[in-house]
Each structure stands twice: as structure tokens, then as C-alpha cells.
Protein backbone atom coordinates (compact mmCIF):
# COMPACT_ATOMS: atom_id res chain seq x y z
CA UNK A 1 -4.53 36.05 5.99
CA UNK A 2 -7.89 36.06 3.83
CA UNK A 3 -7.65 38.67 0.73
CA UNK A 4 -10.33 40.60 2.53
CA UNK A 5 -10.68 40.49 6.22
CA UNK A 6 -13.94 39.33 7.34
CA UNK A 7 -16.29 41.85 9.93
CA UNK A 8 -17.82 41.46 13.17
CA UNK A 9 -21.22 39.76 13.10
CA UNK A 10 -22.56 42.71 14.51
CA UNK A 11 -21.36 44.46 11.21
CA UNK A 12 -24.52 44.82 9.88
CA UNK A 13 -28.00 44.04 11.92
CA UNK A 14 -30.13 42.42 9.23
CA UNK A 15 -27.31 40.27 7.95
CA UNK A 16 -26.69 39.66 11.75
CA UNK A 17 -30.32 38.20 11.87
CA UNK A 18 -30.56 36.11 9.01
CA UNK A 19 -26.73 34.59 9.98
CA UNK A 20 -29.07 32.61 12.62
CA UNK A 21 -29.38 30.16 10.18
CA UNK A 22 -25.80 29.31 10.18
CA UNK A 23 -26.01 28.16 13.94
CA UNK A 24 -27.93 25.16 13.02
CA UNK A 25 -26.18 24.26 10.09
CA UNK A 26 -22.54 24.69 11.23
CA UNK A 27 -22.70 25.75 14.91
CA UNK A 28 -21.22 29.21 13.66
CA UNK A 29 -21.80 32.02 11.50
CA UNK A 30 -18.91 31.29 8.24
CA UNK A 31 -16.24 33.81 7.82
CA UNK A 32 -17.50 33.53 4.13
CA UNK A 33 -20.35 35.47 5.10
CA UNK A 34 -18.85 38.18 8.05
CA UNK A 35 -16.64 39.05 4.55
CA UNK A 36 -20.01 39.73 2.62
CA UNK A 37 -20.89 41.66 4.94
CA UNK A 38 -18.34 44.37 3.08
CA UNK A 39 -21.64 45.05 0.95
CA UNK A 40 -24.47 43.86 2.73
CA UNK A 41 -27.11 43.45 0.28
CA UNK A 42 -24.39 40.57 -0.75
CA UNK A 43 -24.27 39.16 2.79
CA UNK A 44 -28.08 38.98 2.81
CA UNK A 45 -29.13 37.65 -0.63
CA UNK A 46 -26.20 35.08 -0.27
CA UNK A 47 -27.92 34.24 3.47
CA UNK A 48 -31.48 34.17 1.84
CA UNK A 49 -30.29 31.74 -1.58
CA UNK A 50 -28.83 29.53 1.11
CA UNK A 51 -31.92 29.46 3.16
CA UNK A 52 -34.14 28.78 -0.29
CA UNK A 53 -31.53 26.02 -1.36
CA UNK A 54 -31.04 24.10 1.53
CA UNK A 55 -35.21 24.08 2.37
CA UNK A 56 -36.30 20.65 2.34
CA UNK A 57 -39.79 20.44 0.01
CA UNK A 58 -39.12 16.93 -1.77
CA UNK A 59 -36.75 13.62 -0.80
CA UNK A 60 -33.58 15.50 -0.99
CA UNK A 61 -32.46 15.03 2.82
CA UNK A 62 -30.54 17.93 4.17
CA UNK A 63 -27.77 15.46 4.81
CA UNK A 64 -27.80 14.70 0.95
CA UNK A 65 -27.64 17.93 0.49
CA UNK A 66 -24.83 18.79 2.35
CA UNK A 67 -22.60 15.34 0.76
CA UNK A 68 -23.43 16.94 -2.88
CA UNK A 69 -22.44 20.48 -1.69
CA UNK A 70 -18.94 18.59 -0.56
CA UNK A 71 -18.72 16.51 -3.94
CA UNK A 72 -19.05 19.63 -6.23
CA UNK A 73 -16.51 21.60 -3.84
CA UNK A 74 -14.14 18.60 -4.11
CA UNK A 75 -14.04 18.54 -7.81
CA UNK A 76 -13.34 22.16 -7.55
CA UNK A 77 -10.87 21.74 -4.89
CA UNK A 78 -12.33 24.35 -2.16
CA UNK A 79 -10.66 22.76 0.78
CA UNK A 80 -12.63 25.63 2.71
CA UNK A 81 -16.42 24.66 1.50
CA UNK A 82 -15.45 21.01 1.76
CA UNK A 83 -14.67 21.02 5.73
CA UNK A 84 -17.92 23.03 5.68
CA UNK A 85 -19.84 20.93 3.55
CA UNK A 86 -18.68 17.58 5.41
CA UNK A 87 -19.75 19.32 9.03
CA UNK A 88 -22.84 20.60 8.19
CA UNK A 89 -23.54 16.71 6.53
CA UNK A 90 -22.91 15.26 9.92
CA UNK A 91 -24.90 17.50 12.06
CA UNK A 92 -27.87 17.02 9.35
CA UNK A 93 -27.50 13.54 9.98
CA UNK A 94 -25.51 11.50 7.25
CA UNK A 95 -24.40 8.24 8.33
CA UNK A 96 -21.17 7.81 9.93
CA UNK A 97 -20.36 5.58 7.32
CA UNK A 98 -21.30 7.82 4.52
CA UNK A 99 -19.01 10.50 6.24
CA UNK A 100 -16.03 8.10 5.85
CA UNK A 101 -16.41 7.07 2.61
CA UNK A 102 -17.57 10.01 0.60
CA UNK A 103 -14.81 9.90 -1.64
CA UNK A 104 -16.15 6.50 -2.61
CA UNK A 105 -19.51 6.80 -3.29
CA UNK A 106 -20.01 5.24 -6.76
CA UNK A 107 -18.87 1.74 -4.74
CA UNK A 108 -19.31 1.99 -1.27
CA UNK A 109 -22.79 0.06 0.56
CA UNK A 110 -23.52 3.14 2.41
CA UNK A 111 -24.93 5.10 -0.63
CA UNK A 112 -28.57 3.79 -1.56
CA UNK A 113 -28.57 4.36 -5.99
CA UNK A 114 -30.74 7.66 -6.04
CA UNK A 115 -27.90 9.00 -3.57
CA UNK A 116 -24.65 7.69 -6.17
CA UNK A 117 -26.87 9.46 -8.84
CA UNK A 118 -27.09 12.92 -7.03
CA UNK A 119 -23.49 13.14 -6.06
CA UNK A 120 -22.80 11.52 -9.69
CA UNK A 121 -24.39 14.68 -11.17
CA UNK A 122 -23.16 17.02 -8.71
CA UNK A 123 -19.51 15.71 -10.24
CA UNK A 124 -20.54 16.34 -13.55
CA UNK A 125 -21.63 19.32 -13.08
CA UNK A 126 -18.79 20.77 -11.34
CA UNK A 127 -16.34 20.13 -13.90
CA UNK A 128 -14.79 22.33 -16.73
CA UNK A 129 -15.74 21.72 -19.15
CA UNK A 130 -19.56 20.40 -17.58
CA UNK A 131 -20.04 16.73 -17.55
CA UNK A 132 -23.88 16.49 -17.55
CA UNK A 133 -25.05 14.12 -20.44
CA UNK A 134 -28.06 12.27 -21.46
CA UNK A 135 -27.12 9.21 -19.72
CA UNK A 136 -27.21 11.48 -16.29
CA UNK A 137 -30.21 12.82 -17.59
CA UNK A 138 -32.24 9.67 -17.75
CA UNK A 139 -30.65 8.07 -14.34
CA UNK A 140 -31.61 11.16 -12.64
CA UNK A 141 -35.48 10.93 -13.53
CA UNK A 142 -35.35 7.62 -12.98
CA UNK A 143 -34.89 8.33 -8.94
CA UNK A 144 -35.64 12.10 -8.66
CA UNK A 145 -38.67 14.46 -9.59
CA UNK A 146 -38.02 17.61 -11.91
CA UNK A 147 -38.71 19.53 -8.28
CA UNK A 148 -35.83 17.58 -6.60
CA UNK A 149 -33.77 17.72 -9.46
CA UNK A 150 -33.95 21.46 -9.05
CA UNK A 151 -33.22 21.33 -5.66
CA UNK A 152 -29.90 19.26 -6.46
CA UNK A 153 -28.76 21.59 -8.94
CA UNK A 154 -29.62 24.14 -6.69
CA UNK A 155 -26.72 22.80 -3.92
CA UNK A 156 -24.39 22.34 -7.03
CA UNK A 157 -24.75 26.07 -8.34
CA UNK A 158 -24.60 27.62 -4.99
CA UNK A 159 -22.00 25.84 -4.05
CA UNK A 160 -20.11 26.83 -7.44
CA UNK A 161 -20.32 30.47 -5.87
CA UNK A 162 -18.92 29.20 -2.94
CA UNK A 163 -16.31 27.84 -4.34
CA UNK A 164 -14.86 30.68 -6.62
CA UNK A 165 -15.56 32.80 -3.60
CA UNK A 166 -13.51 30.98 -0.86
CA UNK A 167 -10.58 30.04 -2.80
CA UNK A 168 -9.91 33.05 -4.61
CA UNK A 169 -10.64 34.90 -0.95
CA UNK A 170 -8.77 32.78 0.64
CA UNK A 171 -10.89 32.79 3.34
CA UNK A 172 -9.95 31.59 6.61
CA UNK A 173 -11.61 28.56 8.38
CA UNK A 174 -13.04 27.47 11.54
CA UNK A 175 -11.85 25.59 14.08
CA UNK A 176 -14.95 23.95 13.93
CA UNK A 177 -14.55 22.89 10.35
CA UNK A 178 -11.23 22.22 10.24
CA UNK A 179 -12.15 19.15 13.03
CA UNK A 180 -14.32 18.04 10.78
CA UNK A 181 -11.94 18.33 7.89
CA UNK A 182 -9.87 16.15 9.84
CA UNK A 183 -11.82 13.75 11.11
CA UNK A 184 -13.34 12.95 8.14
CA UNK A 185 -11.03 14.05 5.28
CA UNK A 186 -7.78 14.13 5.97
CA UNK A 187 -6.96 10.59 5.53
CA UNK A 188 -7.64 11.49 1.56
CA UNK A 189 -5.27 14.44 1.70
CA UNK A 190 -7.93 17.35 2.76
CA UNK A 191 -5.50 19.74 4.81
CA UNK A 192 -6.63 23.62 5.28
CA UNK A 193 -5.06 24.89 2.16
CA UNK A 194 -4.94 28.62 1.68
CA UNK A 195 -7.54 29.00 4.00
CA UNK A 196 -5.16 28.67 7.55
CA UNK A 197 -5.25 32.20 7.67
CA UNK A 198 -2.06 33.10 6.36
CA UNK A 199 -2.72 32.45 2.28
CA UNK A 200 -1.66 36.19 1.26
């Protein structure tokens, strides 16, 4: 069981509405979220930074998107945000092969060099202590604008949240995701964790 029990997505109307979203990226609204919904200007704002994140305005794809949102919750270890992250990738379209070899991506053929560098930077960043240097500094202009680049670290920061929120929560996860979890990750030793709904 999650630390705090998520509420029904009728909860709260507005958060309700803007939880739409969710049905396109995942095919459901996150448990993450029905537990914002506890304070709902949290539930909202979170909904709205997601919405302003994930928007597409440069060459970051929304699949790209979603394969850096699962590299910075891997070096976290959010077994939660990276069943989530690895679903929402393959309905946005990442390749198949991508899928199955995300934990390679420095090597593997399937990732073009201005993908390795985004997920390279999304690893960096996600470490304690931070990673970034001046040698991902200069790869990263090399294949991305200052407005992309923003975008990136956008995925990586809000994903950070997600993280520390998840895990510590404990929150419990989809059916949905877990089959994606599996199908893609658990040959690398993904399992549900904490979040199999009975953590505390």
C-alpha cells in the first residue's frame, strides 16, 4: 500500500479535466496524480508543468522525450516512473528497437548521435552529485538549440520530481505500466519495486 492513498478522479473537477492529458500519453490517468489530488492546486500545476514540458516546439520528439524521462528515472531508480516513462515512449512512437535496448544507448544502432547526447545528459544530470560538464556542454550545442536544450532539461527536472515523489510515496502502479515494465524492462532486472501496492 502507497504512503498516501490515491483519490477518485472525480476528486476534484478541474484536476479531473486537465488529467485528459494523461489518456493520450499513458491510456490512464497515473495514481501519481489521483494522490495530488490531496491538495489540488498540486494536482493541477503538476498536470499543467507536464503539459508545458512534454509540448513539442523544436526537434525533441515526444518519443525522445519520454526515453530521457526513463533514463533520468533509471539513474534514480524509480521503478514506478520508469514503466511509465517506457509506455508512454512506445505509444509516442519510439522504435521497437530503441524500446529494447534503452539500457544501451551509448552503443546500440538504434540511437541516431543527437539522441545518445540527450539521454547522455539526462544521465548526468540525474546523478548525485550532477554530472553535467563542459564536454556535455559543447556535444549538446553541437546537435540541439538553447530552446531544445531547455526542453531536455525540462523532461530531466520534472522527472526529478517524479522521482522523489513516487518512490518515497510508494505509489502503486498500473497494470498498464507494469506490461510495459515487463515487456520491455524486465529482462534488465526492472520488477515493480515498492510500488506493487503493498510497500508500507
Amino acid at each position: 500500500m502507497a504512503l498516501v492513498n490515491p483519490l477518485s478522479s472525480n476528486h476534484d473537477s478541474e484536476t479531473h479535466e486537465l488529467a485528459a492529458f494523461f489518456n493520450e500519453t499513458l491510456g490512464f490517468c497515473p495514481n501519481s496524480v489521483l494522490t495530488m489530488q490531496h491538495r489540488p492546486a498540486i494536482s493541477k500545476a503538476f498536470i499543467n508543468l507536464n503539459k508545458a514540458v512534454m509540448a513539442n516546439e523544436g526537434k525533441v520528439t515526444s518519443a525522445l522525450k519520454r526515453m530521457i524521462a526513463w533514463v533520468s528515472s533509471n539513474a534514480t531508480g524509480c521503478r514506478y516512473c520508469q514503466a511509465h516513462a517506457i509506455r508512454a515512449a512506445e505509444r509516442y512512437g519510439a522504435k521497437d528497437e530503441q524500446l529494447k535496448h534503452i539500457w544501451e544507448f551509448k552503443t546500440h544502432p538504434a540511437f541516431n548521435d543527437a539522441e545518445r547526447v540527450a539521454l547522455e545528459f539526462s544521465l548526468a544530470a540525474s546523478l548525485v552529485p550532477n554530472a553535467v560538464n563542459a564536454d556535455i556542454k559543447s556535444q549538446l550545442h553541437a546537435y540541439w538549440n538553447d530552446g531544445e536544450i531547455v526542453e531536455i532539461l525540462g523532461v530531466i527536472s520534472l522527472f526529478g520530481f517524479l522521482n522523489r515523489w513516487n518512490d518515497s510515496m510508494g505509489t502503486t502502479i498500473e497494470e498498464d505500466a507494469v506490461n510495459s515494465g515487463k515487456q520491455y524492462l524486465e529482462g534488465h532486472g526492472w520488477d515493480e519495486g515498492k510500488h506493487n501496492g503493498s510497500a508500507y
